[in-house]
PDB file of N, CA and C in Angstrom:
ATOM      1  N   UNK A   1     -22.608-169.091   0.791  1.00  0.00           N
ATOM      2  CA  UNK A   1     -23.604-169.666  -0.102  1.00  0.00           C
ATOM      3  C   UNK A   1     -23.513-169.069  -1.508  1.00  0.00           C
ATOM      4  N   UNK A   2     -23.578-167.457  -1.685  1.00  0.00           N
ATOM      5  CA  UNK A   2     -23.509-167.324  -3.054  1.00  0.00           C
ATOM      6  C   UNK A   2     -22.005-167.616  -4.095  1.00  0.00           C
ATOM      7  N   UNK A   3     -20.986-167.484  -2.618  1.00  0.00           N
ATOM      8  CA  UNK A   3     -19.573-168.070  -3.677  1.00  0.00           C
ATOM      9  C   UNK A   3     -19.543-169.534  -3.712  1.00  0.00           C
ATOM     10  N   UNK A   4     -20.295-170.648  -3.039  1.00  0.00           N
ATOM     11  CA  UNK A   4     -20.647-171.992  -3.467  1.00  0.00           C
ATOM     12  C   UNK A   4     -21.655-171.733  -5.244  1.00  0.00           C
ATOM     13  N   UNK A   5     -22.803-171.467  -4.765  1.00  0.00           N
ATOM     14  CA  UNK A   5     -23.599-171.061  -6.335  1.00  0.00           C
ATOM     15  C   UNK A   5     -22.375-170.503  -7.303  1.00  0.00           C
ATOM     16  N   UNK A   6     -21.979-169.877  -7.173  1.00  0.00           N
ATOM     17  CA  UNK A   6     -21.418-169.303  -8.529  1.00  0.00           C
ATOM     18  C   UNK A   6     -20.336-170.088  -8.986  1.00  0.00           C
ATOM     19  N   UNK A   7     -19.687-171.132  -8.165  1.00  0.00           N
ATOM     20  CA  UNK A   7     -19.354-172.319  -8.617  1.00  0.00           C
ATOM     21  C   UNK A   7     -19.915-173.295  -9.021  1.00  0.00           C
ATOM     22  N   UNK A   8     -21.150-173.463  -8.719  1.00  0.00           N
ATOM     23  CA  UNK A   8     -22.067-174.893  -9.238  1.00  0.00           C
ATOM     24  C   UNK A   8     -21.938-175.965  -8.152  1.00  0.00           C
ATOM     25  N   UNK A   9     -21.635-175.655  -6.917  1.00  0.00           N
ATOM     26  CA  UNK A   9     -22.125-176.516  -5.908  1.00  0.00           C
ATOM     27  C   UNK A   9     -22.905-176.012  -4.656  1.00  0.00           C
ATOM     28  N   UNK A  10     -23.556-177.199  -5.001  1.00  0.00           N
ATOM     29  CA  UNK A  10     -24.677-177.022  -3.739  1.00  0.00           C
ATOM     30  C   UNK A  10     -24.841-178.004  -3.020  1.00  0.00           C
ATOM     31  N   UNK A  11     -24.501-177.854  -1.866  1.00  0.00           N
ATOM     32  CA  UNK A  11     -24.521-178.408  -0.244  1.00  0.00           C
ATOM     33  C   UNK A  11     -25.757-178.864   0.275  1.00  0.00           C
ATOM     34  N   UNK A  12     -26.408-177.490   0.514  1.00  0.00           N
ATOM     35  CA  UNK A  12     -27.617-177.602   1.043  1.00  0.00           C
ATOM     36  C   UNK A  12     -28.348-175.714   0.817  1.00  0.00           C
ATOM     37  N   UNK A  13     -29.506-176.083   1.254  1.00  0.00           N
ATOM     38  CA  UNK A  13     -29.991-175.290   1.196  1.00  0.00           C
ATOM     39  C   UNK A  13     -29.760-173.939   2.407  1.00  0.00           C
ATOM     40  N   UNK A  14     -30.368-172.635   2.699  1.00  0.00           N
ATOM     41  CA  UNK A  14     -29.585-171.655   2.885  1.00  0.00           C
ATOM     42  C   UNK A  14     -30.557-172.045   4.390  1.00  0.00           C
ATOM     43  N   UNK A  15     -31.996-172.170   4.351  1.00  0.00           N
ATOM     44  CA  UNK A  15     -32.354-172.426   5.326  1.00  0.00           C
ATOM     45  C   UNK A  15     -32.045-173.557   6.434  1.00  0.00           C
ATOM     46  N   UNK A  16     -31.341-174.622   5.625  1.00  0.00           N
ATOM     47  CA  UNK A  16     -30.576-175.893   6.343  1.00  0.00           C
ATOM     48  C   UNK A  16     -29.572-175.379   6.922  1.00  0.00           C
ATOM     49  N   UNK A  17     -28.590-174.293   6.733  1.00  0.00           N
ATOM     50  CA  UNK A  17     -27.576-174.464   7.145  1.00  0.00           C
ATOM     51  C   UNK A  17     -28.074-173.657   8.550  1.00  0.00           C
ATOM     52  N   UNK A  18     -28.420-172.223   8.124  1.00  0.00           N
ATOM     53  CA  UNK A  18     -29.133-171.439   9.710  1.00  0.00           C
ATOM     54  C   UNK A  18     -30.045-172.872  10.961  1.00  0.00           C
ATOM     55  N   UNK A  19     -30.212-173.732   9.966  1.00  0.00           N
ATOM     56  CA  UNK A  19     -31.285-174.861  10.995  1.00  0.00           C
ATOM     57  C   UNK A  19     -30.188-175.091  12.021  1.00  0.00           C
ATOM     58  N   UNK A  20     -28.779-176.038  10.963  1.00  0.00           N
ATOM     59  CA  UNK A  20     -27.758-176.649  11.665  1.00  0.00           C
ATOM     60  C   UNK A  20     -26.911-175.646  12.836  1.00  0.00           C
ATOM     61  N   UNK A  21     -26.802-174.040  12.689  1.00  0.00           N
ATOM     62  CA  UNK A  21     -26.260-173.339  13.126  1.00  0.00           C
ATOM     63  C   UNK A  21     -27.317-172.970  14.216  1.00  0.00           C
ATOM     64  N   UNK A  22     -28.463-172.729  14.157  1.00  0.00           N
ATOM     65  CA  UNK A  22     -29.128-173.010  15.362  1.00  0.00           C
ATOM     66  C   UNK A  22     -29.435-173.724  16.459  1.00  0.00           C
ATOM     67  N   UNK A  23     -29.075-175.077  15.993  1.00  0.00           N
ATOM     68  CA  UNK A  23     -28.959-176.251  16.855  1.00  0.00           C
ATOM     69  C   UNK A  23     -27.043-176.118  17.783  1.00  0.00           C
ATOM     70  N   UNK A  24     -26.942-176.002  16.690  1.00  0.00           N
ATOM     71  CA  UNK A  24     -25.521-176.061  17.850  1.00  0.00           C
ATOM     72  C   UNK A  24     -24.935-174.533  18.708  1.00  0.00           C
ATOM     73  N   UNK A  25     -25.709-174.055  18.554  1.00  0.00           N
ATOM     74  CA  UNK A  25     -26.176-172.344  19.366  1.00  0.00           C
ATOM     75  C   UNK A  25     -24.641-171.526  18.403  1.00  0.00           C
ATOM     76  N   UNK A  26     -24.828-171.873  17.223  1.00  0.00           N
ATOM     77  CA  UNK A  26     -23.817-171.116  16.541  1.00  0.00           C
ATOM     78  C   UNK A  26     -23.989-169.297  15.776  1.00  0.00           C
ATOM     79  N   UNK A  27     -25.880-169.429  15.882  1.00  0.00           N
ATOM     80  CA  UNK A  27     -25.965-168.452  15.125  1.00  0.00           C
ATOM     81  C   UNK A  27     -26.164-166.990  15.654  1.00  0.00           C
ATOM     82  N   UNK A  28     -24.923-166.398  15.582  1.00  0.00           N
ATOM     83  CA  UNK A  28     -24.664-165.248  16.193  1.00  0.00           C
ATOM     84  C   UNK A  28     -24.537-163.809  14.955  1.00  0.00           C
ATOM     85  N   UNK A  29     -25.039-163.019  15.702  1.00  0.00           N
ATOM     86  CA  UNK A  29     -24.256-162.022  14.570  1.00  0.00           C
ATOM     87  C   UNK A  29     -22.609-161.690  15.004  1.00  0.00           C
ATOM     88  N   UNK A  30     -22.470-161.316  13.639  1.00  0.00           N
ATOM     89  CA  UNK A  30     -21.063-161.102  13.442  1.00  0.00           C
ATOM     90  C   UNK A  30     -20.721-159.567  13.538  1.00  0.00           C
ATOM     91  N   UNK A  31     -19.809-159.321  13.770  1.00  0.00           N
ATOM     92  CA  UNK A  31     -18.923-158.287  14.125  1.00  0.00           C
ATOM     93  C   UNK A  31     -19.297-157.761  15.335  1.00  0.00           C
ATOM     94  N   UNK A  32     -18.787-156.304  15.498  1.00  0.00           N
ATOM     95  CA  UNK A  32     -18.296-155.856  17.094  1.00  0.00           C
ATOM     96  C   UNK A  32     -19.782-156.086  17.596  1.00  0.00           C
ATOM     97  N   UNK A  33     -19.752-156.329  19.379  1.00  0.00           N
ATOM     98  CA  UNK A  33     -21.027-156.234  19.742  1.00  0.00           C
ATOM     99  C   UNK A  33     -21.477-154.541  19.823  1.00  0.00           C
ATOM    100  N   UNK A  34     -22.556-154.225  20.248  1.00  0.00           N
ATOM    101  CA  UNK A  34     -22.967-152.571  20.325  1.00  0.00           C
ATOM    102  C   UNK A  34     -23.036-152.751  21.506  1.00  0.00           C
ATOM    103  N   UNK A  35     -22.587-151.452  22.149  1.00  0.00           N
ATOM    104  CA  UNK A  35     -22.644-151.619  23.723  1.00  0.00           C
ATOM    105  C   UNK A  35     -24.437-151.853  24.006  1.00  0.00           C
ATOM    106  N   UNK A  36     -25.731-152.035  25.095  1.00  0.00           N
ATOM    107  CA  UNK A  36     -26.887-151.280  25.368  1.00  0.00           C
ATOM    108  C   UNK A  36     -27.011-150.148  25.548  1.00  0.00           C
ATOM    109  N   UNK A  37     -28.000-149.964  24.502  1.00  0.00           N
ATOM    110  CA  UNK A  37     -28.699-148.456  24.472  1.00  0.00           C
ATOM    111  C   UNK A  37     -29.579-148.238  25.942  1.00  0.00           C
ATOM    112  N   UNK A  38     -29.675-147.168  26.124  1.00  0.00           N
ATOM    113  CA  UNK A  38     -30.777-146.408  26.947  1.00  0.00           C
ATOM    114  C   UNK A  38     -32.290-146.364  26.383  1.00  0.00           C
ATOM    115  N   UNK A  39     -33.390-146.793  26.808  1.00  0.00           N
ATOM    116  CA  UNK A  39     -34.846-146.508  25.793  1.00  0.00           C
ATOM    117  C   UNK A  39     -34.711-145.414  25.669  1.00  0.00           C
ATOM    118  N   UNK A  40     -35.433-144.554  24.542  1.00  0.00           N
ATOM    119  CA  UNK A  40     -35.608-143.361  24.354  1.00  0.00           C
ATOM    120  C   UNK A  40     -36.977-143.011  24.763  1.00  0.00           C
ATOM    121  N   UNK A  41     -36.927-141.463  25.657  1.00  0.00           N
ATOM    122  CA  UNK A  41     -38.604-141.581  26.060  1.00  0.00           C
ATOM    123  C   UNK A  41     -39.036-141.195  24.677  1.00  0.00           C
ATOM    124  N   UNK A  42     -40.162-141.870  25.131  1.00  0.00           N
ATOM    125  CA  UNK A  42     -41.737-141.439  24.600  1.00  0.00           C
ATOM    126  C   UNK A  42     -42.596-139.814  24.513  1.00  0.00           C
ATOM    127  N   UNK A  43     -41.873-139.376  23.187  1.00  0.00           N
ATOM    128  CA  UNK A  43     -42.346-138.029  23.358  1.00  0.00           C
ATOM    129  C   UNK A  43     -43.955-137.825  22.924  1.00  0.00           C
ATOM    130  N   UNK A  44     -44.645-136.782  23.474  1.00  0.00           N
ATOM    131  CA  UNK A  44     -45.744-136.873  24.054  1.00  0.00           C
ATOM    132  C   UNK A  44     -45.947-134.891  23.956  1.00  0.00           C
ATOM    133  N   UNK A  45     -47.159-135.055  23.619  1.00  0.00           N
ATOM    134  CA  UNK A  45     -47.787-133.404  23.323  1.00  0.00           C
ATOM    135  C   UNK A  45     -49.062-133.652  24.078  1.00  0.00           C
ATOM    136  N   UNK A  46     -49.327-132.126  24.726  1.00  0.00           N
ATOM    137  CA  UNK A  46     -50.713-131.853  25.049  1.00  0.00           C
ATOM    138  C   UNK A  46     -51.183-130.362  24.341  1.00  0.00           C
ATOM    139  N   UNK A  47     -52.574-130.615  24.004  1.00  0.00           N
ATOM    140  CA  UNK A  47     -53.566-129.900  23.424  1.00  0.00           C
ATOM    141  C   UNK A  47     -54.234-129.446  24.629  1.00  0.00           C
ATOM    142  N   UNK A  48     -54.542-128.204  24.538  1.00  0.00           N
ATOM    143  CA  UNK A  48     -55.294-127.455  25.628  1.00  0.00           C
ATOM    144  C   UNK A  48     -56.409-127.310  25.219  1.00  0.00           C
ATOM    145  N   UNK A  49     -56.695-126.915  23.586  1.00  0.00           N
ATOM    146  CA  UNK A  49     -57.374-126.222  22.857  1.00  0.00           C
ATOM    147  C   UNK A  49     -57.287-126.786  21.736  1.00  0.00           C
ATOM    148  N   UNK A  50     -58.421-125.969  20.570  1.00  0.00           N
ATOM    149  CA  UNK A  50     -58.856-126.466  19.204  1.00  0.00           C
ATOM    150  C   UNK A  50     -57.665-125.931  18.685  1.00  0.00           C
ATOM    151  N   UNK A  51     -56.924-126.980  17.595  1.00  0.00           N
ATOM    152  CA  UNK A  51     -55.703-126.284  16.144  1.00  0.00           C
ATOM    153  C   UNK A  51     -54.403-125.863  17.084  1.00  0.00           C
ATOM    154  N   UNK A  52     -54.507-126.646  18.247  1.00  0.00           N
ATOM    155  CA  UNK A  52     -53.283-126.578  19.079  1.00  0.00           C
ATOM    156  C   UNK A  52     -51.762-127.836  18.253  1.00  0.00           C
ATOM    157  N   UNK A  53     -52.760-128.806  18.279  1.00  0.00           N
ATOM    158  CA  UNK A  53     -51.872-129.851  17.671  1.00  0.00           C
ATOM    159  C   UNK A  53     -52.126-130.369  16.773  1.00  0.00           C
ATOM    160  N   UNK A  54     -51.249-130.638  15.880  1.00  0.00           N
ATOM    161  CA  UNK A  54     -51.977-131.357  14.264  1.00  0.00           C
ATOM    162  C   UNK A  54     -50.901-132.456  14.020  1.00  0.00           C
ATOM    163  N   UNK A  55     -51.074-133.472  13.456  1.00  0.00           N
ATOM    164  CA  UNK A  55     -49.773-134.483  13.278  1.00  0.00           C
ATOM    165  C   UNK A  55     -50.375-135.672  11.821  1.00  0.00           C
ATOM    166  N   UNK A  56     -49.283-135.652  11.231  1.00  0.00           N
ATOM    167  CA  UNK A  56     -50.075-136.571  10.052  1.00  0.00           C
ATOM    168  C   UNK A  56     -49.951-137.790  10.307  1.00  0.00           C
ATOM    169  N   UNK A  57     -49.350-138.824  11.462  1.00  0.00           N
ATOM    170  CA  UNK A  57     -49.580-139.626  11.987  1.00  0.00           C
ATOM    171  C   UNK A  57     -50.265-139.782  13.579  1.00  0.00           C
ATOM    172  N   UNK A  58     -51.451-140.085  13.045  1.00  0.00           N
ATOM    173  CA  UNK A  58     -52.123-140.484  14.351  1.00  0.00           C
ATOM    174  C   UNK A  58     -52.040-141.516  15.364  1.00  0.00           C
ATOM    175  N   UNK A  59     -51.692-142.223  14.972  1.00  0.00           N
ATOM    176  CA  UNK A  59     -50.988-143.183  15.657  1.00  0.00           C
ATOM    177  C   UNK A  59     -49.992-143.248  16.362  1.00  0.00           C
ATOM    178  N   UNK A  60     -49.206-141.992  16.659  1.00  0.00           N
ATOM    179  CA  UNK A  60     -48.113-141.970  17.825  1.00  0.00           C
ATOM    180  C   UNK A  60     -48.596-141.071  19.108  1.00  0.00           C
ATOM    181  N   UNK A  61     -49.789-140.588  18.823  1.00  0.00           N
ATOM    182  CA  UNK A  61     -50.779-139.738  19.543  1.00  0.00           C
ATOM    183  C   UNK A  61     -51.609-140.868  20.909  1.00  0.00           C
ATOM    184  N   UNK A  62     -51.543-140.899  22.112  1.00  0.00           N
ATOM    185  CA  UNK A  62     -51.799-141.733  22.853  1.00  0.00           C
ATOM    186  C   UNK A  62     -53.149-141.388  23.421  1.00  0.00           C
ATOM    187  N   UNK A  63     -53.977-141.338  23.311  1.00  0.00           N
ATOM    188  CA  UNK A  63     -55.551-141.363  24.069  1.00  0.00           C
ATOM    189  C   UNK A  63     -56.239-142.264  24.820  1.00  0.00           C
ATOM    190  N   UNK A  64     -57.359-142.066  25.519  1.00  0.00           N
ATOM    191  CA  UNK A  64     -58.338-142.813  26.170  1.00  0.00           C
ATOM    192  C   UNK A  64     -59.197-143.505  25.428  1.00  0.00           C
ATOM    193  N   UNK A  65     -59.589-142.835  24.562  1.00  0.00           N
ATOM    194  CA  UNK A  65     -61.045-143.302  23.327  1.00  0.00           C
ATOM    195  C   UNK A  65     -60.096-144.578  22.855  1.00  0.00           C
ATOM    196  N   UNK A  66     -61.285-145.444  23.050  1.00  0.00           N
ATOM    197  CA  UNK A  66     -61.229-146.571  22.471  1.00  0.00           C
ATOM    198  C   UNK A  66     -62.324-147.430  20.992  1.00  0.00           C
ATOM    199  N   UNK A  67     -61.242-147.483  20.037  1.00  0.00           N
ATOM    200  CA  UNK A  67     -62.625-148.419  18.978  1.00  0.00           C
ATOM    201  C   UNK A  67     -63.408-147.381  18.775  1.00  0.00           C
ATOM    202  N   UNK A  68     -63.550-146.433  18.247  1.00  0.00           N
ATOM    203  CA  UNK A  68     -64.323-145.727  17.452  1.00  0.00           C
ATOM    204  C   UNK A  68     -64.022-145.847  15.876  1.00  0.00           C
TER     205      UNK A  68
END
């Protein structure tokens, strides 16, 4: 598409062509496949006590409390 543009022709648009390449089950990525990964666990801390654990994202921290 951009070495069509930089000639001054235009076909179609960039989203038409992924449409057409979807329909005919063409749209793949390209190059080597990656073998499957393994998940990585879910690392996980426990607090016994107060100023045991501190983290500046709270959100990877898993609890019971809900909606507060």
């Amino acid at each position: 598409m951009p070495a069509l543009a930089d000639q001054g022709e235009f076909l179609a648009s960039e989203n038409s062509f992924y449409r057409v390449l979807h329909a005919h089950q063409q749209e793949q990525r390209r190059g080597r496949p990656r073998p499957p990964q393994e998940p990585r666990p879910v690392s996980s801390r426990r607090a016994d006590g107060p100023n045991q654990l501190w983290s500046w994202v709270i959100t990877y921290l898993p609890t019971s409390v809900r909606g507060v």
